[in-house]
Protein backbone atom coordinates (compact mmCIF):
# COMPACT_ATOMS: atom_id res chain seq x y z
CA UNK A 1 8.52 -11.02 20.18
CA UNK A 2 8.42 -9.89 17.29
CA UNK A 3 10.14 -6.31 17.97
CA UNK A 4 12.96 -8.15 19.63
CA UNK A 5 13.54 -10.11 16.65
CA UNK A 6 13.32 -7.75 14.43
CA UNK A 7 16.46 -5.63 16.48
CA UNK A 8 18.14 -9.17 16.48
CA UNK A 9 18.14 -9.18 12.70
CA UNK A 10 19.33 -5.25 12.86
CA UNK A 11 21.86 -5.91 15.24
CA UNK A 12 23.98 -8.45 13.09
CA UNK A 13 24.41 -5.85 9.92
CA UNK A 14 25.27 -2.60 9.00
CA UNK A 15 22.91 -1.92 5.72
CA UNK A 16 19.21 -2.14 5.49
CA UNK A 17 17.38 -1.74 2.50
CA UNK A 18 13.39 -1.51 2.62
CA UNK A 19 10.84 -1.56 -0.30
CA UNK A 20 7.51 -1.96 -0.73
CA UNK A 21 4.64 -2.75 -3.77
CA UNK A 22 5.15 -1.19 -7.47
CA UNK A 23 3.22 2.38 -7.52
CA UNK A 24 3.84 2.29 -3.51
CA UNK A 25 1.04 4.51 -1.75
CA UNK A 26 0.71 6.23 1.46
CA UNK A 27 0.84 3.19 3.58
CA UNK A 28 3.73 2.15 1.87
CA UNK A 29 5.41 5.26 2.87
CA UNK A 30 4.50 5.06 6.08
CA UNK A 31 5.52 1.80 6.95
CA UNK A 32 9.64 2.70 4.92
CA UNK A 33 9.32 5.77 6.87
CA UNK A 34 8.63 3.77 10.34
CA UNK A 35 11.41 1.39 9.20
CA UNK A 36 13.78 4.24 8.61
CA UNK A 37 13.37 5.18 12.15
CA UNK A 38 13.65 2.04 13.97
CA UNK A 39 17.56 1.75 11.20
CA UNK A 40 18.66 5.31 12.71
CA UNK A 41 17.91 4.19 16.24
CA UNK A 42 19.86 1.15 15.98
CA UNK A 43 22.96 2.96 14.57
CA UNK A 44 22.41 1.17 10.88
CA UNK A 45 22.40 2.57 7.58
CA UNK A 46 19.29 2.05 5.52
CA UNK A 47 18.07 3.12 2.11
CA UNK A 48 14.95 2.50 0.43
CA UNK A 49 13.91 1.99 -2.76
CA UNK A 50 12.95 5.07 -5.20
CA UNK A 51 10.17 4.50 -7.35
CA UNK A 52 9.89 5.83 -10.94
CA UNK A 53 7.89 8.99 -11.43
CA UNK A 54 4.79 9.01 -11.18
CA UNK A 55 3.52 7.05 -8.53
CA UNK A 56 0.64 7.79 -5.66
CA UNK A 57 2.85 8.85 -2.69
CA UNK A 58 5.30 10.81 -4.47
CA UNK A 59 4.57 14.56 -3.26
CA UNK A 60 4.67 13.21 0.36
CA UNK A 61 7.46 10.71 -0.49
CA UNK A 62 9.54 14.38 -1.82
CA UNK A 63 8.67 15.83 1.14
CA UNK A 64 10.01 12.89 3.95
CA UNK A 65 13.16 13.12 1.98
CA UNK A 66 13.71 16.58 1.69
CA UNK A 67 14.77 16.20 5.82
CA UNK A 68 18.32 16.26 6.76
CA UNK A 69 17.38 12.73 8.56
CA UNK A 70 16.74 11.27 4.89
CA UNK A 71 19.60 12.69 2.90
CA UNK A 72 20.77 10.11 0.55
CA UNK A 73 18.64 7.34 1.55
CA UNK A 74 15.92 7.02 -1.19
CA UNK A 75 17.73 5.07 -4.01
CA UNK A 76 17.28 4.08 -7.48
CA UNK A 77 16.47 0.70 -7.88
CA UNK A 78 19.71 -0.21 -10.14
CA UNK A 79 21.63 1.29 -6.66
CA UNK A 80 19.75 -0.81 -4.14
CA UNK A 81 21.07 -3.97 -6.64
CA UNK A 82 24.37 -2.90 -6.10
CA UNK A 83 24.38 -2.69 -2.05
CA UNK A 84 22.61 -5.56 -1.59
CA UNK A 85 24.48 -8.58 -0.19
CA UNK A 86 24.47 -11.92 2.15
CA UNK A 87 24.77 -9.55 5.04
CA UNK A 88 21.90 -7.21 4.12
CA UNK A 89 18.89 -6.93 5.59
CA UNK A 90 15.80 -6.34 3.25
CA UNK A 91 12.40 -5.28 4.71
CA UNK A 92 9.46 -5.71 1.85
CA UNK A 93 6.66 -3.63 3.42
CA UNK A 94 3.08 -3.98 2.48
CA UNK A 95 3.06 -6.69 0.10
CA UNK A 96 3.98 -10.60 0.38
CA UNK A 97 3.79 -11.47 -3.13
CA UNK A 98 7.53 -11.35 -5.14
CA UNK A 99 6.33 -10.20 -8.58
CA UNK A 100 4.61 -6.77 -7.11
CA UNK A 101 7.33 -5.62 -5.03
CA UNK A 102 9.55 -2.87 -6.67
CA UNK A 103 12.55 -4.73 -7.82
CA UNK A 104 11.97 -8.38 -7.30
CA UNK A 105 15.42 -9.21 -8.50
CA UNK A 106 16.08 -7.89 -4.59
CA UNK A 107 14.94 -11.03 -3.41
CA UNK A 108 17.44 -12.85 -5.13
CA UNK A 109 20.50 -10.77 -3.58
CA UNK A 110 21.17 -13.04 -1.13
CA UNK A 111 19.82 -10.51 1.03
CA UNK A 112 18.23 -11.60 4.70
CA UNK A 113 14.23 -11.08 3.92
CA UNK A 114 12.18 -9.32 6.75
CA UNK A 115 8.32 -9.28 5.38
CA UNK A 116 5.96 -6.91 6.90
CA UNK A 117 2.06 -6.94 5.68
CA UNK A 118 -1.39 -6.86 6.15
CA UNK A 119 -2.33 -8.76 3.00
CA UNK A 120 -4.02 -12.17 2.58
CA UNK A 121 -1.41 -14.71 1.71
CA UNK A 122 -1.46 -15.13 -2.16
CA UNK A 123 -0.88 -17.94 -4.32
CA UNK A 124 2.87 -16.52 -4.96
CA UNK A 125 4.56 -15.47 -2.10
CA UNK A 126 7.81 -14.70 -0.28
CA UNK A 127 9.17 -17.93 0.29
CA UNK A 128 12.01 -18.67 3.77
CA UNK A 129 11.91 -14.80 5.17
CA UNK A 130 14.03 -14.70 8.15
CA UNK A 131 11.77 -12.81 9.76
CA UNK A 132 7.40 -12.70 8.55
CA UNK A 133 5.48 -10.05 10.44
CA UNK A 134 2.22 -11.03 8.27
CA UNK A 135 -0.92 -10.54 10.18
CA UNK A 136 -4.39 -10.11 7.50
CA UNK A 137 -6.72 -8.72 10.60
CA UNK A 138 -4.26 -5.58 10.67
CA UNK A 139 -5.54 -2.36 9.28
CA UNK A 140 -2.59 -1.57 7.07
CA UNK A 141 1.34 -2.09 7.06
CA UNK A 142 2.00 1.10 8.64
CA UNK A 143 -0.05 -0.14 11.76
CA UNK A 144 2.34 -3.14 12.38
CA UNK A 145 5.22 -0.93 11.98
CA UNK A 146 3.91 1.80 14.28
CA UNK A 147 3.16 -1.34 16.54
CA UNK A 148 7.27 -2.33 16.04
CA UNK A 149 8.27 1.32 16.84
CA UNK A 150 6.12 1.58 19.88
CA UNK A 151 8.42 -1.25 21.09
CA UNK A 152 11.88 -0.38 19.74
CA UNK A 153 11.97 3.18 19.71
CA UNK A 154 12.40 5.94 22.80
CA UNK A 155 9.99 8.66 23.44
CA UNK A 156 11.00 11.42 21.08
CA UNK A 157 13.12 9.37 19.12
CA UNK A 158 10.07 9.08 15.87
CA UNK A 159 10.08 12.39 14.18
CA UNK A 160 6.66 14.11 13.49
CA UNK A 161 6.86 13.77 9.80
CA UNK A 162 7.31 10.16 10.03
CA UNK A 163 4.79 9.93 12.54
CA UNK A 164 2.50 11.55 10.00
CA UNK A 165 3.35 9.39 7.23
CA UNK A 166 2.30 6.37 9.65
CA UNK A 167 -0.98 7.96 10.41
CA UNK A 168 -1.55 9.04 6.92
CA UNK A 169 -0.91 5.14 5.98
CA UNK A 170 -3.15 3.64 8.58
CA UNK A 171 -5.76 6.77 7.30
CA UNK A 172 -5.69 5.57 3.60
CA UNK A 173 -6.07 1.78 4.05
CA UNK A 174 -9.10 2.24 6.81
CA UNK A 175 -10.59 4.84 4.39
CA UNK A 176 -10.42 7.19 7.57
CA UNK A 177 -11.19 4.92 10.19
CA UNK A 178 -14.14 3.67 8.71
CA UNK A 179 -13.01 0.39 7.32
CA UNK A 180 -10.78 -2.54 8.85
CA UNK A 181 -10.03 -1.54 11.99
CA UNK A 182 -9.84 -2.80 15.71
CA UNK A 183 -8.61 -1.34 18.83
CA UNK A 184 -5.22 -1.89 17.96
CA UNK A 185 -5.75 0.39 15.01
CA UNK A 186 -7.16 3.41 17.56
CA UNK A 187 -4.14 2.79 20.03
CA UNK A 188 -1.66 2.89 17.30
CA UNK A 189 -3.06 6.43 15.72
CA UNK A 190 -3.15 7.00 19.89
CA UNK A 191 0.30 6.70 19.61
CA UNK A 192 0.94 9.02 16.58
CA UNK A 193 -1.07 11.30 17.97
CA UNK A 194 0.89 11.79 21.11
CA UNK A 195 4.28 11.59 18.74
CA UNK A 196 3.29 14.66 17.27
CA UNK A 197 1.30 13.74 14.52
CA UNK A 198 -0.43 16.96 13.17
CA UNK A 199 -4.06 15.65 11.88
CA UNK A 200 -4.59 18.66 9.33
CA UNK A 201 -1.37 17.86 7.77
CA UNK A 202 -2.01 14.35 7.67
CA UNK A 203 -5.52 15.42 5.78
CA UNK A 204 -3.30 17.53 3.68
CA UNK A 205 -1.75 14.39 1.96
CA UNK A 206 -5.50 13.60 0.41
CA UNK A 207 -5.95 16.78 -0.88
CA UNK A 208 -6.66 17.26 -4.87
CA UNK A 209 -6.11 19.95 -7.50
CA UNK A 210 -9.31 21.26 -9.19
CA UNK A 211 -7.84 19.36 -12.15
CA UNK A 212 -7.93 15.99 -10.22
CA UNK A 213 -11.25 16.68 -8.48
CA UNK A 214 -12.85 17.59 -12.35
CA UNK A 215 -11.38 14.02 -13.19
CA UNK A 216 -12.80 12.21 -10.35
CA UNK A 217 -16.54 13.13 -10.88
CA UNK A 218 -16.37 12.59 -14.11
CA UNK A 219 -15.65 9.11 -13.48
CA UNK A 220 -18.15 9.16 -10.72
CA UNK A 221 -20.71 10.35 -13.52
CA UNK A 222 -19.97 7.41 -15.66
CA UNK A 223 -20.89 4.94 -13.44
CA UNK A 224 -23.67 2.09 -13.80
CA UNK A 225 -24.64 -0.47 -11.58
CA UNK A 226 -24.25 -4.26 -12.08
CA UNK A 227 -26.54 -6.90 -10.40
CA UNK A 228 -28.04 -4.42 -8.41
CA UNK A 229 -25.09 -3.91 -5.92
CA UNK A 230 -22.01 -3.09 -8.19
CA UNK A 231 -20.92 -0.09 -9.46
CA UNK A 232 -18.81 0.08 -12.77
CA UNK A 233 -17.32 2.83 -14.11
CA UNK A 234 -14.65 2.85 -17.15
CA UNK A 235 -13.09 5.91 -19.00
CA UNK A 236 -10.46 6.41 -21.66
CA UNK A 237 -9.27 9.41 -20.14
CA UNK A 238 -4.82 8.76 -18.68
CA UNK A 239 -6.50 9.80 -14.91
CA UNK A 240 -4.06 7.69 -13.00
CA UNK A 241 -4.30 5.07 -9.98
CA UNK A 242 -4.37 7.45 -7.07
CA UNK A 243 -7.69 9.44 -8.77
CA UNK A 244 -9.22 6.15 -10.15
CA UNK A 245 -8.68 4.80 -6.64
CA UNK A 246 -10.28 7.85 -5.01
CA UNK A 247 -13.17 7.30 -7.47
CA UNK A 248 -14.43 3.79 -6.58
CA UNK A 249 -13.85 4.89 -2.57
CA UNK A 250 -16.64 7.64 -3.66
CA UNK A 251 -18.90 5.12 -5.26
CA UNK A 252 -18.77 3.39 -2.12
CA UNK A 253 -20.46 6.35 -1.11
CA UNK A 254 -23.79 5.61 -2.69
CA UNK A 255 -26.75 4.16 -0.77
CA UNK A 256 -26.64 0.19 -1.93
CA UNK A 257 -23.55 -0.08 -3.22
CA UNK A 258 -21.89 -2.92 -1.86
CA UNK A 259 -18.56 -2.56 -4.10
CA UNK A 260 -17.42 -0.63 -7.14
CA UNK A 261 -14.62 -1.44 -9.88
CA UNK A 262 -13.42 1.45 -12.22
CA UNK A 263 -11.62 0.72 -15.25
CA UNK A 264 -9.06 3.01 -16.52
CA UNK A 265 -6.36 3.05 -19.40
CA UNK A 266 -1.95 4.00 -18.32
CA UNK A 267 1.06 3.34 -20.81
CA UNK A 268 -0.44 0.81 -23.28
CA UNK A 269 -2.83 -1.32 -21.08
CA UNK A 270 -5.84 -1.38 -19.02
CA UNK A 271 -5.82 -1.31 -14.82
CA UNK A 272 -8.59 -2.15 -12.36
CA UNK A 273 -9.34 -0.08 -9.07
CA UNK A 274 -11.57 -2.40 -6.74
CA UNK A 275 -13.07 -1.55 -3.24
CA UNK A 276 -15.34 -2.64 -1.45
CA UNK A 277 -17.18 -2.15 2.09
CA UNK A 278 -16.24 -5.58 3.44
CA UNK A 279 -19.57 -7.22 2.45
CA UNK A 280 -18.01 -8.38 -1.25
CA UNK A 281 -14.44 -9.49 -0.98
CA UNK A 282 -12.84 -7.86 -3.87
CA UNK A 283 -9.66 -9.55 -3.38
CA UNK A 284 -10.70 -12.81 -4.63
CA UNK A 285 -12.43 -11.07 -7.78
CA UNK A 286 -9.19 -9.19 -8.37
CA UNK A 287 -7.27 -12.26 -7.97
CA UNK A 288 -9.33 -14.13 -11.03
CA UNK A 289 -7.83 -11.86 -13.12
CA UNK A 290 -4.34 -11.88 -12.00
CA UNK A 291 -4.32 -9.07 -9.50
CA UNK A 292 -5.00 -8.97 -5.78
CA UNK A 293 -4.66 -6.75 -2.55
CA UNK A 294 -6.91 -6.83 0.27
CA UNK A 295 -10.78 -7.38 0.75
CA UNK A 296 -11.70 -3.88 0.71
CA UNK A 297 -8.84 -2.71 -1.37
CA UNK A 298 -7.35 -4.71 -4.11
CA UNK A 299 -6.50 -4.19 -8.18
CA UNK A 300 -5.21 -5.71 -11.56
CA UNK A 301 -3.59 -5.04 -14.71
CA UNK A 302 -4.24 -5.87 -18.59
CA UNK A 303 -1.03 -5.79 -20.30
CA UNK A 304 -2.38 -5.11 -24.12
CA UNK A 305 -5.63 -4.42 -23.66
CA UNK A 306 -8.13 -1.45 -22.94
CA UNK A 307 -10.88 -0.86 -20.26
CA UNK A 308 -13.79 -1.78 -23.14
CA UNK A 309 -11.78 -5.24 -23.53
CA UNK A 310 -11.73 -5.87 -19.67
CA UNK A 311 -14.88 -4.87 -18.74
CA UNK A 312 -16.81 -8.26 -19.70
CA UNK A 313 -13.70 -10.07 -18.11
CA UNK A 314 -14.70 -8.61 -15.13
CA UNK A 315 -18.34 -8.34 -15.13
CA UNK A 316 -17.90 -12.70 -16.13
CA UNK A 317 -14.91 -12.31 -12.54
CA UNK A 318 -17.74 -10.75 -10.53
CA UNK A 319 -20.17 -13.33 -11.92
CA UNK A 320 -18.54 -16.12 -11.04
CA UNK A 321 -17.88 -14.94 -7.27
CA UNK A 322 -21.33 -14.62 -6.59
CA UNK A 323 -22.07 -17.91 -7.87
CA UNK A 324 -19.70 -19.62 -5.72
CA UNK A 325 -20.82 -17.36 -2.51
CA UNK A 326 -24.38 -19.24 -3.58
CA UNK A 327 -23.00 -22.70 -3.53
């Protein structure tokens, strides 16, 4: 139903734009990348939102648009402004709140609003979309676009890069299949699979410099637990989000750790990497101090401030969710 709707909506324009969160990832990618696919089958032009250097999913981001498929269709943001209109079609990917998508003045265009996500309904959130594909027990947003395409699209029709980018999307938010995931998850990378979706290359997108790898550990090193279950690492080193993020996914590696939270400074302020294995929901922490994402996944920002100032914010955050999991 949802497929058919969404060609519907295609059908009665001739420009798409798509964005997704600030900093957008690999599942971000995936899912513009899926959306670019289903625009070209349907005939209608589509661009998607550039984000400023640097951000996680750049390198792979460079490489999707280096095909002659993708000529011309990532945008600045001050561009994407410009073509938007009453007759547009805007797809916001992986996110349903309006302050972290990449240009929020988008949603003001006048533009028709197609949301796509896996997230938990915030307190803020995308208010009259024509058209909400919103569904929290998803693994990521690339699996309910690779669900859309499997629907919309012909055999042979996805190309194997974007097929990749799918995978790699549905590979970063299930932390490799270990995390979130149902049987629609395993039919959907099915589907990849079979669409030519090269698994080494998709591990390829993961891959670190020595540089990065140094970084991570180090972080990893600096760690400490907190009420028995929590790990909590902060540095003052600039190691940015991807790394950090790849840091507290290796905590999560330790026997008894139940979640971990690193703390890291970038351009004048303090940012929070949360995960979590699904027994602590570090969503709602994240969310008491003005960030959010999923239950395993999730994050915030300090404008002004630096990890040492944060850190009893959060330790008081965690606190407080454990007390109310009591009562």
């Amino acid at each position: 139903m949802v497929a058919s709707a969404f060609s519907e909506l295609l059908a009665s324009t001739d420009q798409v734009i798509v964005m997704g969160h600030k900093y957008p990832d690999l599942d971000v990618l995936g899912a513009v990348a899926g959306v670019c696919a289903i625009a070209r089958k349907k005939g209608v032009s589509i661009q998607a939102v550039r984000a400023p250097s640097p951000y996680p999913a750049e390198e792979q981001t460079r490489q999707l648009a280096a095909l002659p498929e993708y000529q011309g269709i990532f945008v600045p943001p001050d561009e994407a402004l410009h073509l938007a209109g009453p007759n547009t079609i805007l797809v916001v990917v992986d996110t349903n709140r309006p302050e972290q998508t990449q240009v929020p003045e988008l949603l003001d265009s006048g533009a028709r609003i197609v949301v796509i996500d896996h997230h938990r309904r915030a307190a803020s959130y995308i208010e009259k979309p024509a058209l909400s594909f919103h569904d929290p027990y998803a693994s990521s947003a690339s699996e309910l676009v690779a669900e859309l395409v499997q629907y919309i699209l012909d055999t042979g029709d996805l190309k194997r890069q974007e097929a990749e980018a799918l995978l790699a999307g549905i590979v970063l938010d299930t932390k490799g299949f270990t995390m979130r995931t149902g049987s629609r998850t395993f039919e959907t990378a099915a589907f990849l699979r079979k669409s030519g979706a090269d698994t080494a290359q998709v591990n390829k997108f993961f891959q670190n410099d020595l540089r990065d790898t140094v970084t991570k550990f180090h972080i990893i090193q600096g760690a400490h637990t907190y009420r028995g279950s929590i790990a909590l690492a902060l540095t003052d080193r600039l190691v940015g989000r991807a790394i950090a993020g790849q840091a507290a996914d290796e905590l999560l590696n330790i026997a008894g750790i139940e979640a971990s939270f690193v703390l890291f400074p970038e351009a004048g302020q303090a940012y929070l990497s949360a995960r979590s294995n699904s027994d602590v929901n570090v969503q709602v922490i994240s969310e008491m101090l003005g960030g959010g994402g999923n239950a395993a996944t999730a994050g915030a920002q300090f404008p002004g401030k630096t990890p040492e100032e944060v850190l009893p914010l959060l330790k008081n955050a965690i606190d407080t969710y454990f007390d109310d999991e009591k009562s």
